[in-house]
N, C-alpha and C. Protein backbone atom coordinates (compact mmCIF):
# COMPACT_ATOMS: atom_id res chain seq x y z
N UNK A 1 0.72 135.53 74.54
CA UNK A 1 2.01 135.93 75.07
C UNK A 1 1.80 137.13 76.00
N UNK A 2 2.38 137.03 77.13
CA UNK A 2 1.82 138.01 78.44
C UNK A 2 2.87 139.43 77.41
N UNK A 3 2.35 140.72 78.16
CA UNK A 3 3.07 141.97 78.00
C UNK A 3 4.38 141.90 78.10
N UNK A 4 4.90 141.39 79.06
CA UNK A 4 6.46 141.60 79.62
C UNK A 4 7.51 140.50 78.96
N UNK A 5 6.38 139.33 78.38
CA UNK A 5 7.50 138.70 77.05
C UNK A 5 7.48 139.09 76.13
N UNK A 6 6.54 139.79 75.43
CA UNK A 6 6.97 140.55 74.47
C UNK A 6 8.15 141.72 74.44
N UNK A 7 7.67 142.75 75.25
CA UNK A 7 8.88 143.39 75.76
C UNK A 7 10.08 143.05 75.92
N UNK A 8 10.62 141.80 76.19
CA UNK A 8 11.86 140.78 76.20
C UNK A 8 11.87 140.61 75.15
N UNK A 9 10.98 140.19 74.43
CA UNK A 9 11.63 139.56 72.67
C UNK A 9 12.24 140.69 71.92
N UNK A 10 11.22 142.09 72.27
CA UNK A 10 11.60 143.03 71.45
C UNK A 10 12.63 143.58 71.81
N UNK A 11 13.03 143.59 73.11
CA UNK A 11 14.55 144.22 73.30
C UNK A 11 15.41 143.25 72.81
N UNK A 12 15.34 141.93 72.88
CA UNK A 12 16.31 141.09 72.84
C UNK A 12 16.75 141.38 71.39
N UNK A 13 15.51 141.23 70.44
CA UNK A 13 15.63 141.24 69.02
C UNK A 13 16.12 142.91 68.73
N UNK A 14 15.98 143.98 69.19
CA UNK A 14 17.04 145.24 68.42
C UNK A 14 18.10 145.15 69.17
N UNK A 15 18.47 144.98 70.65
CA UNK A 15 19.83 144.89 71.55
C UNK A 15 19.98 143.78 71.72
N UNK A 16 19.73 142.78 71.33
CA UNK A 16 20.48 141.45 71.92
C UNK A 16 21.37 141.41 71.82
N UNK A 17 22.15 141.12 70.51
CA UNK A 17 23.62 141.00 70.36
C UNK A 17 24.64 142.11 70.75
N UNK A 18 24.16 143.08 70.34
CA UNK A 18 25.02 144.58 71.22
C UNK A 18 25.28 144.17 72.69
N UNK A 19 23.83 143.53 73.42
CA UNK A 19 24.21 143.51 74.83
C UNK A 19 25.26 142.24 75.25
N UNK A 20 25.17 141.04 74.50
CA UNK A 20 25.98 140.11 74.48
C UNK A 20 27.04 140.27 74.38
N UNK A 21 27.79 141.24 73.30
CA UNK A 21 29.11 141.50 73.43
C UNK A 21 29.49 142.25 74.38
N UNK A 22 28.71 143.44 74.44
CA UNK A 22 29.46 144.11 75.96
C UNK A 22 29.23 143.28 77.30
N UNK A 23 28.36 141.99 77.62
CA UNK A 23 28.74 141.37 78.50
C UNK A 23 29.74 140.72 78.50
N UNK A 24 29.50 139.93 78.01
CA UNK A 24 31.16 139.30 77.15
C UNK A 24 32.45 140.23 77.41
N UNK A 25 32.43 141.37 77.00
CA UNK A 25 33.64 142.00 77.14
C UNK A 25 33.77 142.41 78.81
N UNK A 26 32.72 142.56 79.36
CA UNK A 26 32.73 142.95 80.65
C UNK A 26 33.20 141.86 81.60
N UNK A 27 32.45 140.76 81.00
CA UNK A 27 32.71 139.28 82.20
C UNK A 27 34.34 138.50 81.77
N UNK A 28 34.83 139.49 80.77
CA UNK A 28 36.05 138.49 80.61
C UNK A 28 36.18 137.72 79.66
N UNK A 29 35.22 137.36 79.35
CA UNK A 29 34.59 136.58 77.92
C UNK A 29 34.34 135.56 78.48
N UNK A 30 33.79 135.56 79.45
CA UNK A 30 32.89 134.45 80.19
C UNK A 30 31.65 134.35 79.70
N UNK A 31 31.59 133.08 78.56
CA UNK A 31 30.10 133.53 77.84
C UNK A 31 28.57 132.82 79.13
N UNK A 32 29.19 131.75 79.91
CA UNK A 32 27.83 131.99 80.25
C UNK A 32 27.70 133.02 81.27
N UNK A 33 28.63 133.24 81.95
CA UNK A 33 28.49 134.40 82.75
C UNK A 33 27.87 135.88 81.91
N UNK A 34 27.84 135.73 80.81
CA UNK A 34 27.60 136.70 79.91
C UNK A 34 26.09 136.27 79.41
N UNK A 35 26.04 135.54 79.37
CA UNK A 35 24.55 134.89 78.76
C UNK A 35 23.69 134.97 80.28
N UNK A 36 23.93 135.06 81.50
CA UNK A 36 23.13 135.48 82.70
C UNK A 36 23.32 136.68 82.95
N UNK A 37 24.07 137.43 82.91
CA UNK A 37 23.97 138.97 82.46
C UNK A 37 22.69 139.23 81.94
N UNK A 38 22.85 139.08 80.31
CA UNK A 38 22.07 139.49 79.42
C UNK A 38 20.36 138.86 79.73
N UNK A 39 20.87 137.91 80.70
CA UNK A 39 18.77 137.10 80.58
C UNK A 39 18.82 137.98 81.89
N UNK A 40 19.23 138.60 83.21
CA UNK A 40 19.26 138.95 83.70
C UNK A 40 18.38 140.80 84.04
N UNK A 41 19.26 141.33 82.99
CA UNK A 41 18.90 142.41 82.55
C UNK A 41 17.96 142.34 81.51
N UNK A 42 17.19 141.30 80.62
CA UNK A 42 16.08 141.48 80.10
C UNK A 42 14.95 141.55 81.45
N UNK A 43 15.17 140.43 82.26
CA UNK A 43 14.00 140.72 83.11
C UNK A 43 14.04 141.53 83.85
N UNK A 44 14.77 142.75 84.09
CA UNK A 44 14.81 143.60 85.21
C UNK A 44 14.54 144.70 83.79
N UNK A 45 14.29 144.43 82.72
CA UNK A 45 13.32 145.62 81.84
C UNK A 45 12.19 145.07 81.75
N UNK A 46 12.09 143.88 81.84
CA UNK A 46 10.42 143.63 81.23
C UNK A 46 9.67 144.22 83.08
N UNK A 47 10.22 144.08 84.19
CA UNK A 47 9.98 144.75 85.59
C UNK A 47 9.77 146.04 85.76
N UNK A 48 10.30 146.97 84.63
CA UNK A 48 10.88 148.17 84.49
C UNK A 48 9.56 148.81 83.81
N UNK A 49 8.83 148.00 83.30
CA UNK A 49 7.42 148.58 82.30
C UNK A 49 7.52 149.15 81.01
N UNK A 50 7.52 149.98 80.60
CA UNK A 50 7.98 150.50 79.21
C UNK A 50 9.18 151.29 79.05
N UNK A 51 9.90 150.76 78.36
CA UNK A 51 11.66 151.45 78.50
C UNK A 51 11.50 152.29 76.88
N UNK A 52 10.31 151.84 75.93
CA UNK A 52 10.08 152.74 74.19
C UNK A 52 10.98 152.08 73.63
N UNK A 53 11.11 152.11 72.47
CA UNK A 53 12.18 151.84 71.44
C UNK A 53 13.33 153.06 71.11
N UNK A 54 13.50 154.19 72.17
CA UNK A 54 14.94 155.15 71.83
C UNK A 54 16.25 154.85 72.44
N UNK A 55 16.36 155.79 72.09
CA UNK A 55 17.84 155.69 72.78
C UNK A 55 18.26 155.14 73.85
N UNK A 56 16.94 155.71 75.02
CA UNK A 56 16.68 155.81 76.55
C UNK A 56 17.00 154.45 76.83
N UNK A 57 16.47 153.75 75.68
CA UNK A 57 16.13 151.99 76.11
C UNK A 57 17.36 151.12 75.97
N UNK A 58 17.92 151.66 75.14
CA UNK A 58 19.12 151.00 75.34
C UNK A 58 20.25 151.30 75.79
N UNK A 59 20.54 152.82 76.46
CA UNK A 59 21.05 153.24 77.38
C UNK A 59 20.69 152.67 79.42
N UNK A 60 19.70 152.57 79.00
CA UNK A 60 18.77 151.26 80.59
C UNK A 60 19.54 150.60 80.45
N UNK A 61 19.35 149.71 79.34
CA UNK A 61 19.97 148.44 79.10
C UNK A 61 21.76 148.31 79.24
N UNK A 62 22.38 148.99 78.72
CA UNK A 62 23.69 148.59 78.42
C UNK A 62 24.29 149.09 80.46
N UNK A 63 23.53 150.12 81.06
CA UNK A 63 23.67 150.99 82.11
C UNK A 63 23.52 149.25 82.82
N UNK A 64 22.44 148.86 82.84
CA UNK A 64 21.84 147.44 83.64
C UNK A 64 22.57 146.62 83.44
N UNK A 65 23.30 146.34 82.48
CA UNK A 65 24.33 145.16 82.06
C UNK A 65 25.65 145.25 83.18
N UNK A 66 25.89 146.52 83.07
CA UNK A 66 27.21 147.47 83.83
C UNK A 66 26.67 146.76 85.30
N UNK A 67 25.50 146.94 85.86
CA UNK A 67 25.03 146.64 87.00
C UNK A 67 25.29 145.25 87.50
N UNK A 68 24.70 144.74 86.77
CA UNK A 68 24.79 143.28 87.44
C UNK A 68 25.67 142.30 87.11
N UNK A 69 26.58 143.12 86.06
CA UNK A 69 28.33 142.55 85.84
C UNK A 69 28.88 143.27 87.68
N UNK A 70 28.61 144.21 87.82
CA UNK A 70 29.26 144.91 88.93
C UNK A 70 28.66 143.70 90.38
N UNK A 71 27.05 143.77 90.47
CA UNK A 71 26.51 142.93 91.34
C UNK A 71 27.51 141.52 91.95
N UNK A 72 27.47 140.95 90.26
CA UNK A 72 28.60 139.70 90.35
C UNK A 72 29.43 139.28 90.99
N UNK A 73 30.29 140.59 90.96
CA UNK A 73 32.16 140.69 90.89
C UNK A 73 32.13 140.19 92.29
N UNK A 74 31.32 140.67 93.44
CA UNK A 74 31.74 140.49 94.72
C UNK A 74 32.40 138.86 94.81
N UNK A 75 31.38 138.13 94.52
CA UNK A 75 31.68 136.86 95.02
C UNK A 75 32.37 135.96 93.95
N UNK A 76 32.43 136.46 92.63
CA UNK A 76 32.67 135.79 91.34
C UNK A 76 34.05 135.88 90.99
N UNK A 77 34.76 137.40 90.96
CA UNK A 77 35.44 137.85 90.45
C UNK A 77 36.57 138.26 91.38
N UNK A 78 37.62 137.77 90.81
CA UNK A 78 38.91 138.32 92.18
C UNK A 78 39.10 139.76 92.16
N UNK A 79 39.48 140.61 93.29
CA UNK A 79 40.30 141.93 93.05
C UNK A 79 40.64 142.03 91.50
N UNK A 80 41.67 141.11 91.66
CA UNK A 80 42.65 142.04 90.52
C UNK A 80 42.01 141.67 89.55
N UNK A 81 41.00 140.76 89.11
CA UNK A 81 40.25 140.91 87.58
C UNK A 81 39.48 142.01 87.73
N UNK A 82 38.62 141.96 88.54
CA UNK A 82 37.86 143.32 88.53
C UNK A 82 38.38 144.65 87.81
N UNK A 83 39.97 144.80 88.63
CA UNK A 83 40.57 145.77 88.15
C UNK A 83 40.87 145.79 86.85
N UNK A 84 41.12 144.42 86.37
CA UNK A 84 41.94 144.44 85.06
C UNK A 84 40.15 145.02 84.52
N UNK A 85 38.89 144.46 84.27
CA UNK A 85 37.69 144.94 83.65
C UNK A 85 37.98 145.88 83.74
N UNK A 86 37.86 146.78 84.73
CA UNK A 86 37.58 148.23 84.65
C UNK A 86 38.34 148.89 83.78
N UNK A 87 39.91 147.98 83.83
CA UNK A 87 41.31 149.30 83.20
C UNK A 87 40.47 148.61 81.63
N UNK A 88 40.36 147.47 81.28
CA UNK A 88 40.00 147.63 79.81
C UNK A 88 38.64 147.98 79.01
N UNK A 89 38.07 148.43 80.21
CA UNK A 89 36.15 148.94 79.82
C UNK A 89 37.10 150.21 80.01
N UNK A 90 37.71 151.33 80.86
CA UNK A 90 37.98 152.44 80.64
C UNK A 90 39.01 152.53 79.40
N UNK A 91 39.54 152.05 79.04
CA UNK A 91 40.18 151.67 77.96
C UNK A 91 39.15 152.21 76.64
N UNK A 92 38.29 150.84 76.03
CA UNK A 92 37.10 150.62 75.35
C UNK A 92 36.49 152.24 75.15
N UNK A 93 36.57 152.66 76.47
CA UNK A 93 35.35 154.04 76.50
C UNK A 93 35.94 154.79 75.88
N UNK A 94 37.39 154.92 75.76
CA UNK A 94 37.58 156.21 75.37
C UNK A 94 37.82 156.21 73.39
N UNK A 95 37.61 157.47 72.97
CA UNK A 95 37.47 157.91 71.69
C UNK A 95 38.91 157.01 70.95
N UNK A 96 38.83 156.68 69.82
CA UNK A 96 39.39 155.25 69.01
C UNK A 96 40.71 156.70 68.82
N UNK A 97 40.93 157.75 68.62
CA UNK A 97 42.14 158.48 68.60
C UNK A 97 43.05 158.45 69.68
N UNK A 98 42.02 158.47 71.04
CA UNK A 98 43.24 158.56 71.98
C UNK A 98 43.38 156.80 72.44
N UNK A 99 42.77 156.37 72.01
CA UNK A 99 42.98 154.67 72.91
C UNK A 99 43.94 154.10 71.67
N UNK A 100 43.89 154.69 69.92
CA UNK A 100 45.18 154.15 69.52
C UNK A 100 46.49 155.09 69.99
N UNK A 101 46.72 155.80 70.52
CA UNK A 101 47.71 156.62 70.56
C UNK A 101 48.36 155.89 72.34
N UNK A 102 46.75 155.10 73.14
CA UNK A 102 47.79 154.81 74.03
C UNK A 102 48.11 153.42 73.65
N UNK A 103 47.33 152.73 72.53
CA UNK A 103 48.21 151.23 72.42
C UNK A 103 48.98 151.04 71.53
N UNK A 104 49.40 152.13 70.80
CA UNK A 104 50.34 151.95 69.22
C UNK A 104 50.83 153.44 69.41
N UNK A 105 52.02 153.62 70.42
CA UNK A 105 52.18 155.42 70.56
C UNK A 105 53.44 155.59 69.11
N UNK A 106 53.04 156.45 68.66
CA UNK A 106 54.43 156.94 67.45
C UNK A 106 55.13 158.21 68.27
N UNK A 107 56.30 157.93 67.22
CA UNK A 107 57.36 159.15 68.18
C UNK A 107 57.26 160.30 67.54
N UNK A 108 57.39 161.07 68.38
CA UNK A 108 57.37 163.08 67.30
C UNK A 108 56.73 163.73 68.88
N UNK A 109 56.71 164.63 68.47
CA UNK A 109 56.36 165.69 69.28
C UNK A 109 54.77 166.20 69.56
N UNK A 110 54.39 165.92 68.12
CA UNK A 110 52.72 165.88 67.99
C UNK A 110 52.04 164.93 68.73
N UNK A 111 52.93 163.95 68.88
CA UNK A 111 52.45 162.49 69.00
C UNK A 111 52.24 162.68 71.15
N UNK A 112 53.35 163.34 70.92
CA UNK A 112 53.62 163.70 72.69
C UNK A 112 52.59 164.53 73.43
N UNK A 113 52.33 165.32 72.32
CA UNK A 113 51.06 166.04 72.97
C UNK A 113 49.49 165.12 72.83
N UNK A 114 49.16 164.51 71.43
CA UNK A 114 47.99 163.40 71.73
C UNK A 114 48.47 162.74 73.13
N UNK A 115 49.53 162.24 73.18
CA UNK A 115 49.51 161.18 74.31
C UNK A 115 49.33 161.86 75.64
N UNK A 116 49.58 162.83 75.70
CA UNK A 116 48.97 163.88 77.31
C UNK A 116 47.50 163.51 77.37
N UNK A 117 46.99 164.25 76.02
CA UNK A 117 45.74 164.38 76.00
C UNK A 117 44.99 162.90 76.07
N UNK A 118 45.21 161.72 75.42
CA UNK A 118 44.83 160.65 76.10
C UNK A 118 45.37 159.98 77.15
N UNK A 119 46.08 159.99 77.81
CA UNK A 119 46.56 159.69 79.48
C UNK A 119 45.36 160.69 79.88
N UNK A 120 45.18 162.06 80.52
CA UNK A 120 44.55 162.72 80.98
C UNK A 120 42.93 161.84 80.82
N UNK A 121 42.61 161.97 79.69
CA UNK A 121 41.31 161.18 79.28
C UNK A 121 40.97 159.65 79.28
N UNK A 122 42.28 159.08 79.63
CA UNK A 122 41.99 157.52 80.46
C UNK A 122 42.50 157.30 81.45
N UNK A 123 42.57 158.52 82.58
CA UNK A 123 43.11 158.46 83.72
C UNK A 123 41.36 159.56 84.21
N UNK A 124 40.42 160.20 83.60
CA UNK A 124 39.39 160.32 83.89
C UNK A 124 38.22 159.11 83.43
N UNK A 125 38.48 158.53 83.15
CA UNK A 125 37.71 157.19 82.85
C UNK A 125 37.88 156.25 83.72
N UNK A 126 38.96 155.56 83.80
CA UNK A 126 39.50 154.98 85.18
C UNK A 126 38.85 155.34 86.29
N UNK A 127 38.95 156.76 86.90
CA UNK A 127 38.48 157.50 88.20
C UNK A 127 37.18 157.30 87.67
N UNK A 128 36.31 157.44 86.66
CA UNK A 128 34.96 157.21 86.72
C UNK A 128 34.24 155.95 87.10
N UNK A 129 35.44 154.97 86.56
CA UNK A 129 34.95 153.38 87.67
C UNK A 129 35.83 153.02 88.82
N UNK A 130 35.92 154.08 89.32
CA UNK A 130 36.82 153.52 90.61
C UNK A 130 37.89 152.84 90.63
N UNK A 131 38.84 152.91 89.80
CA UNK A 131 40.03 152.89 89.72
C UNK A 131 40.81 153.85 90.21
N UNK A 132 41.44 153.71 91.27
CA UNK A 132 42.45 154.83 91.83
C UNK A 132 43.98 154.54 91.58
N UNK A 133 44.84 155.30 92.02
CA UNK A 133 46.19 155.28 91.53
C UNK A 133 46.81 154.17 91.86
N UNK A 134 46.38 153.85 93.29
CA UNK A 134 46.76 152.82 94.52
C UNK A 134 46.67 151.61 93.57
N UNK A 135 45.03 151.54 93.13
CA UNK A 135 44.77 150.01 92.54
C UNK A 135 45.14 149.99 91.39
N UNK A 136 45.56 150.80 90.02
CA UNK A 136 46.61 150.28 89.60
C UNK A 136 47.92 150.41 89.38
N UNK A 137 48.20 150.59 90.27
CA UNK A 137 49.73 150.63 91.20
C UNK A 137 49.41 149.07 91.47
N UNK A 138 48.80 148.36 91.75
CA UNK A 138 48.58 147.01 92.90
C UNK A 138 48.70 146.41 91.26
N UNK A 139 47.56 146.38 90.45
CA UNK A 139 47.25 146.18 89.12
C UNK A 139 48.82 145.68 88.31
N UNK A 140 49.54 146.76 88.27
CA UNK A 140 50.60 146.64 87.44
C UNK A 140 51.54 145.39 88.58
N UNK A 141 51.38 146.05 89.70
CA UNK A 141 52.74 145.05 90.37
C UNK A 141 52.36 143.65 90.35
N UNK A 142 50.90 143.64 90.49
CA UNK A 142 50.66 142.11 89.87
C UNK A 142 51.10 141.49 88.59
N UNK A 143 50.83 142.49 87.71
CA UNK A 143 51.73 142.08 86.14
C UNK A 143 52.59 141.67 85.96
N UNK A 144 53.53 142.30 87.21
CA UNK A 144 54.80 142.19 86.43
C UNK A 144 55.76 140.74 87.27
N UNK A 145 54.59 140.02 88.35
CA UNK A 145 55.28 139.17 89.21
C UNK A 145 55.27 137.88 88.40
């Protein structure tokens, strides 16, 4: 077995399934679009030479997944899905306190101040994938037609 399939088996076998679902969640739940993702980004690590077994390696990896879900979109993926990925990967990213507070908000006053504090913190997530106000402004008016 050459070097660089091993390297594939062994990522596949500690991240495989981790990387499967976040393709999956990325492509829409387009599993084979998700299943060429994931064979995708094994070979652009086994190319990569030694990625170790830390953290590093599967931070490559999940970073590379992000990539060539993004690569895709041009020709694959309409505008407004794109957008919708991004609003629900910035969604996903943020800490499970403020992402329930923006999908299950309770009423009170306490509640008013979490909800600043997560708007603020998924309105910097958003801007971290290029989501601007404009696109979902465009985003929502599509929703609602």
């Amino acid at each position: 077995m050459a070097r660089g399939e091993k390297v594939v088996r062994a990522l596949y076998q500690q991240h495989g399934a981790a990387l499967m679902a976040y393709a999956n969640r990325l492509t829409g739940g387009r599993q084979a679009w998700a299943d060429d993702v994931v064979t995708e980004t094994l070979v652009r690590a086994a190319k990569a030479g030694d990625l170790g077994k830390d953290i590093q390696a599967r931070l490559w990896l999940f970073r590379t997944v992000q990539d060539v879900v993004g690569e895709g979109t041009d020709s694959v993926v309409p505008v407004a899905q794109r957008r919708q990925l991004a609003v629900a990967d910035a969604l996903f990213a943020l800490p499970p306190r403020h992402r329930d507070v923006l999908v299950a908000p309770k009423p009170g006053a306490a509640a008013t101040k979490d909800a600043f504090a997560a708007l603020h913190a998924f309105r910097s997530a958003l801007a971290a994938r290029g989501v601007t106000k404009s696109g979902l402004d465009d985003l929502l008016a599509e929703r609602q037609q």
